[in-house]
PDB file of N, CA and C in Angstrom:
ATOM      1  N   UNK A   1      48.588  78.812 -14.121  1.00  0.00           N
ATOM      2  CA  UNK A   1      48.605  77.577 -13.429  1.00  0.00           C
ATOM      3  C   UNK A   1      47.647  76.585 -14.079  1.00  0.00           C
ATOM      4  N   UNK A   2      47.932  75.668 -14.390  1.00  0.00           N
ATOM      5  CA  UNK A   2      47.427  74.143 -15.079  1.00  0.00           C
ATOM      6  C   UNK A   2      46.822  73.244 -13.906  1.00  0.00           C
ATOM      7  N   UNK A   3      45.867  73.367 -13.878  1.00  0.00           N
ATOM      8  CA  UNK A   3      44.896  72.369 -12.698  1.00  0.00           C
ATOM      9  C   UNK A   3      44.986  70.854 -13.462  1.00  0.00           C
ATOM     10  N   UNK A   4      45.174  69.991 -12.683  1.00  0.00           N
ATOM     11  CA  UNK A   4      45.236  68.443 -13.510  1.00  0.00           C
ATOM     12  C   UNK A   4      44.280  68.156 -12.457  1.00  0.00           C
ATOM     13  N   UNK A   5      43.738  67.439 -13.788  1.00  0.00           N
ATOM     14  CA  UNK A   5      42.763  66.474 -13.418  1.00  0.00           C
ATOM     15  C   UNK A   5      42.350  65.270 -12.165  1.00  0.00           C
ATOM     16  N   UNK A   6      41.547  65.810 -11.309  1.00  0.00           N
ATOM     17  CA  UNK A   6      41.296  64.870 -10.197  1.00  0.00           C
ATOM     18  C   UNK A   6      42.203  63.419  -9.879  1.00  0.00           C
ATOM     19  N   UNK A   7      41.300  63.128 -11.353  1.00  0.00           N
ATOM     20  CA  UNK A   7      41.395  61.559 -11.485  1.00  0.00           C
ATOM     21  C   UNK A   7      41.758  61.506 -12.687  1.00  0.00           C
ATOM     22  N   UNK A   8      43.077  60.830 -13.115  1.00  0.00           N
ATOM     23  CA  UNK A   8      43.627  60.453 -14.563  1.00  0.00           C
ATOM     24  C   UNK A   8      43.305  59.314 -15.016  1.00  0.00           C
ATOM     25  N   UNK A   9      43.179  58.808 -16.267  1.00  0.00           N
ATOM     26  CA  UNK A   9      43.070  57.652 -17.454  1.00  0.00           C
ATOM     27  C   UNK A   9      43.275  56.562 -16.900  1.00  0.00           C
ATOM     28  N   UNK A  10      44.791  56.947 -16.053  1.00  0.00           N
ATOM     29  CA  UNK A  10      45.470  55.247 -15.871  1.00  0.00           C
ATOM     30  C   UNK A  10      44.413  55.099 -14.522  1.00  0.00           C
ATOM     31  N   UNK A  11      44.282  56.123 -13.855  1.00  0.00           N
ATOM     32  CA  UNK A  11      44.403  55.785 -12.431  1.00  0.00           C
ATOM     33  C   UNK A  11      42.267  55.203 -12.673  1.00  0.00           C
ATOM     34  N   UNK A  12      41.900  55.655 -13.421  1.00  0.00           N
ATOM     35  CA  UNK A  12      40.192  54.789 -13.447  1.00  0.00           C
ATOM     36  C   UNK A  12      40.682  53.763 -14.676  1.00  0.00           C
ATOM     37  N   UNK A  13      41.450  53.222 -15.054  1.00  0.00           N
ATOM     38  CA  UNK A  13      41.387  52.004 -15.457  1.00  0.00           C
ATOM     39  C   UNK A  13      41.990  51.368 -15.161  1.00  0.00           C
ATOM     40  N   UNK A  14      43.115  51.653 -13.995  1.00  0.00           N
ATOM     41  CA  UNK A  14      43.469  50.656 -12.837  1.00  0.00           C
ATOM     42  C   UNK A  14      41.972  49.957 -12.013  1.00  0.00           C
ATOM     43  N   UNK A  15      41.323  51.294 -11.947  1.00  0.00           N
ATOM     44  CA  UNK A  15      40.123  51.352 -10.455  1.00  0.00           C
ATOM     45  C   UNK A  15      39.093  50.404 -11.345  1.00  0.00           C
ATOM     46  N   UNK A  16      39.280  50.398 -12.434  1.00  0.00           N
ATOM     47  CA  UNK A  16      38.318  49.703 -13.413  1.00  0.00           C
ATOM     48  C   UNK A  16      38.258  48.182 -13.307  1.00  0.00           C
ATOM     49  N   UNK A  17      39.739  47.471 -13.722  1.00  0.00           N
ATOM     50  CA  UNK A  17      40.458  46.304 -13.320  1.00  0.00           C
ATOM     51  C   UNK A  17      40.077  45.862 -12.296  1.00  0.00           C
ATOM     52  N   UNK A  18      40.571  46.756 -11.446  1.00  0.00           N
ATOM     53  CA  UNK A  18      40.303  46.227  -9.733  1.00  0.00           C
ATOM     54  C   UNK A  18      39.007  46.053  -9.241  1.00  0.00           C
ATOM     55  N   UNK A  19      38.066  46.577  -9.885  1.00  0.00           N
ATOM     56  CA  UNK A  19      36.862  46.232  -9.801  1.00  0.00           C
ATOM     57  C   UNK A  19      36.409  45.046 -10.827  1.00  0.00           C
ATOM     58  N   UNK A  20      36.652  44.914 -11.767  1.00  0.00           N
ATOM     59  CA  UNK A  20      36.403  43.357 -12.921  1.00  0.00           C
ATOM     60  C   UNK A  20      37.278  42.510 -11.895  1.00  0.00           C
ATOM     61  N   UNK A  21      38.571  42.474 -11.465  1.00  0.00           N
ATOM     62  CA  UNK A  21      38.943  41.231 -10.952  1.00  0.00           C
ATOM     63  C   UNK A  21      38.096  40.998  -9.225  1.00  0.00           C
ATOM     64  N   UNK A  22      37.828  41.870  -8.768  1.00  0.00           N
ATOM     65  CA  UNK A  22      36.720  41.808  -7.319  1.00  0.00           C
ATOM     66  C   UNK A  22      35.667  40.972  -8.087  1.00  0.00           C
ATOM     67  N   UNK A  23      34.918  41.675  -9.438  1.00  0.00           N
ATOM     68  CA  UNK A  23      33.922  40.840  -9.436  1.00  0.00           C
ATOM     69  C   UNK A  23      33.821  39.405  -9.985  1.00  0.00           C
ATOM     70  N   UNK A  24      35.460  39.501 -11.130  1.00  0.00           N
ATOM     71  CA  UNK A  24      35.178  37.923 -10.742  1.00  0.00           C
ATOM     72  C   UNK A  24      35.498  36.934 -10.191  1.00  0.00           C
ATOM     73  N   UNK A  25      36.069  37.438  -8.995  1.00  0.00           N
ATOM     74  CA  UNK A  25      36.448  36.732  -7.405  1.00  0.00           C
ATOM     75  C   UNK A  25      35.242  36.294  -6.670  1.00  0.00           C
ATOM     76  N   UNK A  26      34.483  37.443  -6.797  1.00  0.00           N
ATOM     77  CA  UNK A  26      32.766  37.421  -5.789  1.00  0.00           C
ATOM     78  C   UNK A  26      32.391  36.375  -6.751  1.00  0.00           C
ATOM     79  N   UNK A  27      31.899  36.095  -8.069  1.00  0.00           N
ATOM     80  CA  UNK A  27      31.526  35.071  -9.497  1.00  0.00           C
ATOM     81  C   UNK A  27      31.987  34.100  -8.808  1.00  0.00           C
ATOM     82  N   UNK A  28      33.610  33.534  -8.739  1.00  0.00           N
ATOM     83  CA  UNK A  28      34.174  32.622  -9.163  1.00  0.00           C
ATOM     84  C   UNK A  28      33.802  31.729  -7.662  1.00  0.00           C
ATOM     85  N   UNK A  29      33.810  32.483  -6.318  1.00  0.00           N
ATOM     86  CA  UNK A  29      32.934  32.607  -5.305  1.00  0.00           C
ATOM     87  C   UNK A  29      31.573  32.036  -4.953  1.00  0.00           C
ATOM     88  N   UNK A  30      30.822  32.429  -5.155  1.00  0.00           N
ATOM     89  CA  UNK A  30      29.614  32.432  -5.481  1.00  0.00           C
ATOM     90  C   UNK A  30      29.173  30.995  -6.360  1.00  0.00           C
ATOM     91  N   UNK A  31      29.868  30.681  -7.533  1.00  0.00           N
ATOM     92  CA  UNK A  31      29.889  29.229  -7.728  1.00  0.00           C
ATOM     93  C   UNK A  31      30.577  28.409  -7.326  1.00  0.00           C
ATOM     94  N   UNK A  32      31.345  28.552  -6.642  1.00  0.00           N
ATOM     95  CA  UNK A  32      31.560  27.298  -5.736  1.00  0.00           C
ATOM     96  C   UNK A  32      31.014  27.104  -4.542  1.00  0.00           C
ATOM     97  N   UNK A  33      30.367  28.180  -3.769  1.00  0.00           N
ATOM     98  CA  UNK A  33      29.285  28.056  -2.860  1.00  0.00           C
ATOM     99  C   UNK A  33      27.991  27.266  -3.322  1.00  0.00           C
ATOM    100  N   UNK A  34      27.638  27.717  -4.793  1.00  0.00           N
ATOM    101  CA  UNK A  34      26.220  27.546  -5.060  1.00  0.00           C
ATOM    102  C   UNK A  34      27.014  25.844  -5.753  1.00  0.00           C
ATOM    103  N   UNK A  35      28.231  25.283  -6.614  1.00  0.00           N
ATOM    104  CA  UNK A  35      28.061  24.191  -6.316  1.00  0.00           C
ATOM    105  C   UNK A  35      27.874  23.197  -4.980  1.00  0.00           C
ATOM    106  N   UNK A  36      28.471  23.434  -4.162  1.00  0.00           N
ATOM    107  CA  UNK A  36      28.943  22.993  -2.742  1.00  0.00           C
ATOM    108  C   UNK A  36      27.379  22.849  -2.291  1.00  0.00           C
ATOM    109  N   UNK A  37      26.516  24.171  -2.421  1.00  0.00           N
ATOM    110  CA  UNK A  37      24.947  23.436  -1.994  1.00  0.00           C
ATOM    111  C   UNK A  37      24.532  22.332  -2.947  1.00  0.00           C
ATOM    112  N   UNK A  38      24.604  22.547  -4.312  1.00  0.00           N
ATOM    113  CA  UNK A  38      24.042  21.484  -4.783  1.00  0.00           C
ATOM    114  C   UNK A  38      24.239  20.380  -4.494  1.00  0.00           C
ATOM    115  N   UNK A  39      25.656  19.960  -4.424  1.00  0.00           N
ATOM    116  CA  UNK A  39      26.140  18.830  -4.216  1.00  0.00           C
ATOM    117  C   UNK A  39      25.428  18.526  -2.609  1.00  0.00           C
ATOM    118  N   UNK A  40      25.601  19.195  -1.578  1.00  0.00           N
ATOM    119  CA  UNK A  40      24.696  18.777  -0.230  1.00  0.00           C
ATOM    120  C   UNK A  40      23.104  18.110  -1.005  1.00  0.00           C
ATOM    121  N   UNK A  41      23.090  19.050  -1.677  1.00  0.00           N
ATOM    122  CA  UNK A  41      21.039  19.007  -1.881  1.00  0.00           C
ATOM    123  C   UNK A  41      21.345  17.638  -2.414  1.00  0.00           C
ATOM    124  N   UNK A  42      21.670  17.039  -3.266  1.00  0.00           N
ATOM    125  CA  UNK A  42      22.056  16.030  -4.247  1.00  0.00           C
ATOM    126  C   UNK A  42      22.389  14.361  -3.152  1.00  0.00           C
ATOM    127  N   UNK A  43      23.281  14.684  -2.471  1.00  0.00           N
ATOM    128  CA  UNK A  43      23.700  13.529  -1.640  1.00  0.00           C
ATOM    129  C   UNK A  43      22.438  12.942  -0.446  1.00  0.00           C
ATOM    130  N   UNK A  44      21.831  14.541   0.198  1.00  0.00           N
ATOM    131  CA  UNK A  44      20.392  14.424   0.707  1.00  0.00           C
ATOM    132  C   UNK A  44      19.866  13.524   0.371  1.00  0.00           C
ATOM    133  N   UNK A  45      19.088  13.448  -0.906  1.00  0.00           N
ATOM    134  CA  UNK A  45      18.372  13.185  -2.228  1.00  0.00           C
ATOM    135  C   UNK A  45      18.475  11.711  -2.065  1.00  0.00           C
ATOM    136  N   UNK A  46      19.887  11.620  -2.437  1.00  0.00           N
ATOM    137  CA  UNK A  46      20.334  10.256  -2.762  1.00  0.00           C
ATOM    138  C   UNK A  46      20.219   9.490  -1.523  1.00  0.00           C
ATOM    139  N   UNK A  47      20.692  10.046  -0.443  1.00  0.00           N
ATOM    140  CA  UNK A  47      20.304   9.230   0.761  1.00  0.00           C
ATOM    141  C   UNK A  47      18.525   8.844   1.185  1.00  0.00           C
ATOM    142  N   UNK A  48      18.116   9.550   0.961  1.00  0.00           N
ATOM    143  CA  UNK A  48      16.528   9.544   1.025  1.00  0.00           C
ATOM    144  C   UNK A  48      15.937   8.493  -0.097  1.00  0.00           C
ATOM    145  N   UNK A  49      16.439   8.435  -1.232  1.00  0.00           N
ATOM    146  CA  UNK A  49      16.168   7.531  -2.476  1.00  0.00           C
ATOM    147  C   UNK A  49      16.618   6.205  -1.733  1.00  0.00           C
ATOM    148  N   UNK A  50      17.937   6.294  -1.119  1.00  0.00           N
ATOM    149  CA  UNK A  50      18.743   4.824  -0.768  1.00  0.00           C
ATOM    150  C   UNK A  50      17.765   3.777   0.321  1.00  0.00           C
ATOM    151  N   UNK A  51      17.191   5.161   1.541  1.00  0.00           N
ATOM    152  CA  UNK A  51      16.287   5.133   2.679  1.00  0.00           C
ATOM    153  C   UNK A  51      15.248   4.626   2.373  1.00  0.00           C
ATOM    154  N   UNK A  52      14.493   5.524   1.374  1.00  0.00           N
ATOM    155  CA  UNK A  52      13.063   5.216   0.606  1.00  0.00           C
ATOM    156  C   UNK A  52      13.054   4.225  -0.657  1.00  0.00           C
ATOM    157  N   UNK A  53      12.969   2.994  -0.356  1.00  0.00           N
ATOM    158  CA  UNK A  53      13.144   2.476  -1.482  1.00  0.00           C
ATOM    159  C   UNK A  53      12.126   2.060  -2.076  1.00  0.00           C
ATOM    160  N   UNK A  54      11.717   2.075  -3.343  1.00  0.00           N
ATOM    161  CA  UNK A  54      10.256   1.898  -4.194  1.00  0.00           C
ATOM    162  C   UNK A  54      10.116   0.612  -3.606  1.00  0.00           C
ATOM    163  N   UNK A  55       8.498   0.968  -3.620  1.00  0.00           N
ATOM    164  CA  UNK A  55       7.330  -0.134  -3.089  1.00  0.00           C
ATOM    165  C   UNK A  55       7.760  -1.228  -4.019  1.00  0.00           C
ATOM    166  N   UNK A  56       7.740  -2.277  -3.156  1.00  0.00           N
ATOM    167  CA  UNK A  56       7.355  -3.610  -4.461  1.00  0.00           C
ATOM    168  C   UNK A  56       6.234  -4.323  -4.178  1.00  0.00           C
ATOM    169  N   UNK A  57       5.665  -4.281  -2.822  1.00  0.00           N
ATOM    170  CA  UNK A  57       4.444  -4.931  -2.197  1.00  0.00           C
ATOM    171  C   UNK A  57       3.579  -3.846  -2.251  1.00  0.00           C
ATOM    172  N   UNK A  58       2.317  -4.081  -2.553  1.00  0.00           N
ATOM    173  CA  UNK A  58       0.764  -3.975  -2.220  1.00  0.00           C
ATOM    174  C   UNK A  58       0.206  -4.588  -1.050  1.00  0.00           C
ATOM    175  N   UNK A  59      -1.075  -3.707  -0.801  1.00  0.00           N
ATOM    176  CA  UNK A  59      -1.627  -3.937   0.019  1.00  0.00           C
ATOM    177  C   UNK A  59      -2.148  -5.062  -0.309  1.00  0.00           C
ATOM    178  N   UNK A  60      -2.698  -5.325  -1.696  1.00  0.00           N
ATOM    179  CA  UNK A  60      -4.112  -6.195  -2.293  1.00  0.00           C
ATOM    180  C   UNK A  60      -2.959  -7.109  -2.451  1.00  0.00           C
ATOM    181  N   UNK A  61      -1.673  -6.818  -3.299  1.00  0.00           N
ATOM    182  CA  UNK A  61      -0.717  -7.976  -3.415  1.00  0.00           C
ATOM    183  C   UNK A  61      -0.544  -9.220  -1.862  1.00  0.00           C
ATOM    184  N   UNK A  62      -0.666  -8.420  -1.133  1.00  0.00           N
ATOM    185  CA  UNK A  62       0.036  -9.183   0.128  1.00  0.00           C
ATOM    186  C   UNK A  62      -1.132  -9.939   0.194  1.00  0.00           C
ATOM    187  N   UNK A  63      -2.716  -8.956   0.506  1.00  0.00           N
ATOM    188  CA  UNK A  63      -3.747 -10.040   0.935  1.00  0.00           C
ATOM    189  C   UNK A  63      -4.183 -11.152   0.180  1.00  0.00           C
ATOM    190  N   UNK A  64      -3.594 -11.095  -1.297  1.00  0.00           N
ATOM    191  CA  UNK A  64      -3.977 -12.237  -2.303  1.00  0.00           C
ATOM    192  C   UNK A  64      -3.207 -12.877  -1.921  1.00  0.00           C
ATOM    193  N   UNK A  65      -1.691 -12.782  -1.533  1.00  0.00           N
ATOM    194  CA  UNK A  65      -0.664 -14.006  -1.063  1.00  0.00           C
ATOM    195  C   UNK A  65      -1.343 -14.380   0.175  1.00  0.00           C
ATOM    196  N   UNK A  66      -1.681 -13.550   1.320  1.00  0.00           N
ATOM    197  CA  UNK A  66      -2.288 -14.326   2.899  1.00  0.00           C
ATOM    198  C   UNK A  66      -3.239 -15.577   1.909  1.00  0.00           C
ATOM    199  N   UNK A  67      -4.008 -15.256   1.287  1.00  0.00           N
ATOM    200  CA  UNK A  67      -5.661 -15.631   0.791  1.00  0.00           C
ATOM    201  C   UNK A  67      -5.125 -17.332   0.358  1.00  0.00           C
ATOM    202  N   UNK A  68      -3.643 -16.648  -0.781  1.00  0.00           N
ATOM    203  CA  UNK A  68      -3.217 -18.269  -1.512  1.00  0.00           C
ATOM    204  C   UNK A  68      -2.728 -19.379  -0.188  1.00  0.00           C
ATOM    205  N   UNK A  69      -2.014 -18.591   0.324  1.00  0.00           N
ATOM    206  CA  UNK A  69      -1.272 -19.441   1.619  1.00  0.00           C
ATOM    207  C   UNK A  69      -2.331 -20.203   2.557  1.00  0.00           C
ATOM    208  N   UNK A  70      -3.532 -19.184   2.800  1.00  0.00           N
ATOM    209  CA  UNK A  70      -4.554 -19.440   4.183  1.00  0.00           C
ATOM    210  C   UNK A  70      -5.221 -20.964   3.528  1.00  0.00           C
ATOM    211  N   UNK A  71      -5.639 -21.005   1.896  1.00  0.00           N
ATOM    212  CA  UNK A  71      -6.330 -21.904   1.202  1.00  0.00           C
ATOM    213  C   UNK A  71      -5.351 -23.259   0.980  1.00  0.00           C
ATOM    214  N   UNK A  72      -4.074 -22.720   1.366  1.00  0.00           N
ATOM    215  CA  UNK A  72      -3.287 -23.938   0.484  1.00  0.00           C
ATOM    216  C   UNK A  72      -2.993 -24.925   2.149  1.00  0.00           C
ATOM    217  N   UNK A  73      -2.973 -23.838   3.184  1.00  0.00           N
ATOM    218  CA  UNK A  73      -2.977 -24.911   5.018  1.00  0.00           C
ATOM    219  C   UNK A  73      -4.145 -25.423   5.335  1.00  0.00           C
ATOM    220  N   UNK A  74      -4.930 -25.006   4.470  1.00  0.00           N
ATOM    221  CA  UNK A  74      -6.598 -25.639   5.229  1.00  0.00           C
ATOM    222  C   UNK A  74      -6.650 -26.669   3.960  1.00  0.00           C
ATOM    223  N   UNK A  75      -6.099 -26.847   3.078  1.00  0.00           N
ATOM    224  CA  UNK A  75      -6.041 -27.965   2.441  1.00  0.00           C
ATOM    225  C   UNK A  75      -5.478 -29.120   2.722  1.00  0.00           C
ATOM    226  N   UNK A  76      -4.266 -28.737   3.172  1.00  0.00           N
ATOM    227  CA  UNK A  76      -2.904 -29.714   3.718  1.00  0.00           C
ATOM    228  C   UNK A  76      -3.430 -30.214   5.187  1.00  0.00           C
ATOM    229  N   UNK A  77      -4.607 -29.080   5.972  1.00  0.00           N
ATOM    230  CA  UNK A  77      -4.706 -29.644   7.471  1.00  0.00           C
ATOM    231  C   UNK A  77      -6.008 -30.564   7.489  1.00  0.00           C
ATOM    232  N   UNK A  78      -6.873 -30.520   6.073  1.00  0.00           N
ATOM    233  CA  UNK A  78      -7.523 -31.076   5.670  1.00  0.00           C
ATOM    234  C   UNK A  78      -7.346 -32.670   5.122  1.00  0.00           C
ATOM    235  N   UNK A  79      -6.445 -32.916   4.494  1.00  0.00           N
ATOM    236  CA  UNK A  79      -5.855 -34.030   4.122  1.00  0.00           C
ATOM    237  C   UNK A  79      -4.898 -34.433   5.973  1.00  0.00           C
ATOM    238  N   UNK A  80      -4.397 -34.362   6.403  1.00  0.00           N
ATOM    239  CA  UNK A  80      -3.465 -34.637   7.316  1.00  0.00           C
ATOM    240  C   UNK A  80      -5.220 -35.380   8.198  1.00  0.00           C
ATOM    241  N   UNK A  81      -6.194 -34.872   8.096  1.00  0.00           N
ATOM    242  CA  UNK A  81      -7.223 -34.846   8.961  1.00  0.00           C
ATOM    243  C   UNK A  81      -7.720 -36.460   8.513  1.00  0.00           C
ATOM    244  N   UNK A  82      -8.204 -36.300   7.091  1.00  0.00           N
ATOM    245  CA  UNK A  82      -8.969 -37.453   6.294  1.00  0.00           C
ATOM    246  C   UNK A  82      -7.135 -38.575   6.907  1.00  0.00           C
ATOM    247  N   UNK A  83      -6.489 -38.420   6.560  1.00  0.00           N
ATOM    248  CA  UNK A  83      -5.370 -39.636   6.430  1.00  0.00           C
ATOM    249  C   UNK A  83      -5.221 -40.357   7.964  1.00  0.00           C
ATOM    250  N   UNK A  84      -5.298 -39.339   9.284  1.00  0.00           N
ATOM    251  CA  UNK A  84      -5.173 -39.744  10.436  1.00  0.00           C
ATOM    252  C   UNK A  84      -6.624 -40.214  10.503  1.00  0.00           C
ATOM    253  N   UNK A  85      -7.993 -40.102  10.077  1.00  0.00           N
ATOM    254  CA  UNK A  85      -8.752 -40.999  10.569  1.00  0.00           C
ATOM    255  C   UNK A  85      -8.970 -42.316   9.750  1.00  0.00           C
ATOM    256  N   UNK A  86      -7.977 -42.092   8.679  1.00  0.00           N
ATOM    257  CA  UNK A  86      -7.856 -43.542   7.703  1.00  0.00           C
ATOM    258  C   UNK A  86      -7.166 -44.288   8.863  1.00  0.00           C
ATOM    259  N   UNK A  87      -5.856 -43.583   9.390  1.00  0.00           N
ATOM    260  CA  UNK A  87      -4.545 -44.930  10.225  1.00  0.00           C
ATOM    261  C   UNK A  87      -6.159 -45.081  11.223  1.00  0.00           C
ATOM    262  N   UNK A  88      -6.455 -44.419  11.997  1.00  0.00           N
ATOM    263  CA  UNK A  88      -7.386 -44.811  13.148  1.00  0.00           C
ATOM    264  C   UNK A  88      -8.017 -45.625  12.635  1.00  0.00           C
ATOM    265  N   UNK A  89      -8.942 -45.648  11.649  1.00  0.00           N
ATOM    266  CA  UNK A  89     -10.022 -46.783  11.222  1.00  0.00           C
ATOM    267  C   UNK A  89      -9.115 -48.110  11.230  1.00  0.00           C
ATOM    268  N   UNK A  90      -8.046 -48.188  10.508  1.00  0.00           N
ATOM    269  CA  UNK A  90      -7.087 -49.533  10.216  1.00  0.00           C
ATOM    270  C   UNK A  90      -6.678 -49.756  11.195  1.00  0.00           C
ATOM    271  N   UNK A  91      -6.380 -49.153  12.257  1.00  0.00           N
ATOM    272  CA  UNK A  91      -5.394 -49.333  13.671  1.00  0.00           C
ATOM    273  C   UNK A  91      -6.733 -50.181  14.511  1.00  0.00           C
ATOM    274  N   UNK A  92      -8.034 -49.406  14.879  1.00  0.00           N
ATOM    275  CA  UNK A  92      -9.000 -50.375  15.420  1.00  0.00           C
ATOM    276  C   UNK A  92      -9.628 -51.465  14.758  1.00  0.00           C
ATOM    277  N   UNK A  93     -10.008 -51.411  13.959  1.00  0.00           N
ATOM    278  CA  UNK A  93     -10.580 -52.331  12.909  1.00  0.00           C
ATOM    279  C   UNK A  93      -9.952 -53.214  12.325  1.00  0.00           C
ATOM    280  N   UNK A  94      -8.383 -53.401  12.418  1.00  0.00           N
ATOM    281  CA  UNK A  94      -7.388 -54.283  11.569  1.00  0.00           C
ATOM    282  C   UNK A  94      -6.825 -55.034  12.679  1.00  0.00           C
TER     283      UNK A  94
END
């Protein structure tokens, strides 16, 4: 009597196959999951960039603009001051 073999040639390089195409199902898998996060992580990102948008003002920037502005109304309320007691002087005196 001839005992055959458990397991034959074809039948572990069927089992062989079937295991390479599982794994590159789980692979093919697996990157499109791991793109699909990136792309989330990415749009995040971009929304937060869109949200957060780079500084263009300073602190010191702003208070040098208050500083130009505060100097340039006390000039103008200064003159408005000297000119109304010019009309007054001419208005009584004329």
């Amino acid at each position: 009597m001839s005992q055959s073999p458990l397991v034959t040639r074809t039948e572990l390089r069927k089992r062989k196959e079937a295991q390479e195409r599982l794994a590159e199902q789980q692979k093919a898998e697996a990157e499109k999951a791991y793109a699909k996060k990136q792309k989330e992580i990415s749009s995040v990102y971009r929304k937060e960039l869109k949200k957060n948008k780079p500084l263009e003002k300073t602190r010191s920037g702003e208070k040098e603009r208050q500083r130009e502005r505060s100097t340039f109304l006390n000039k103008a309320i200064l003159i408005v001051v000297v000119l109304l007691v010019i009309v007054m002087l001419a208005v009584f005196f004329i």
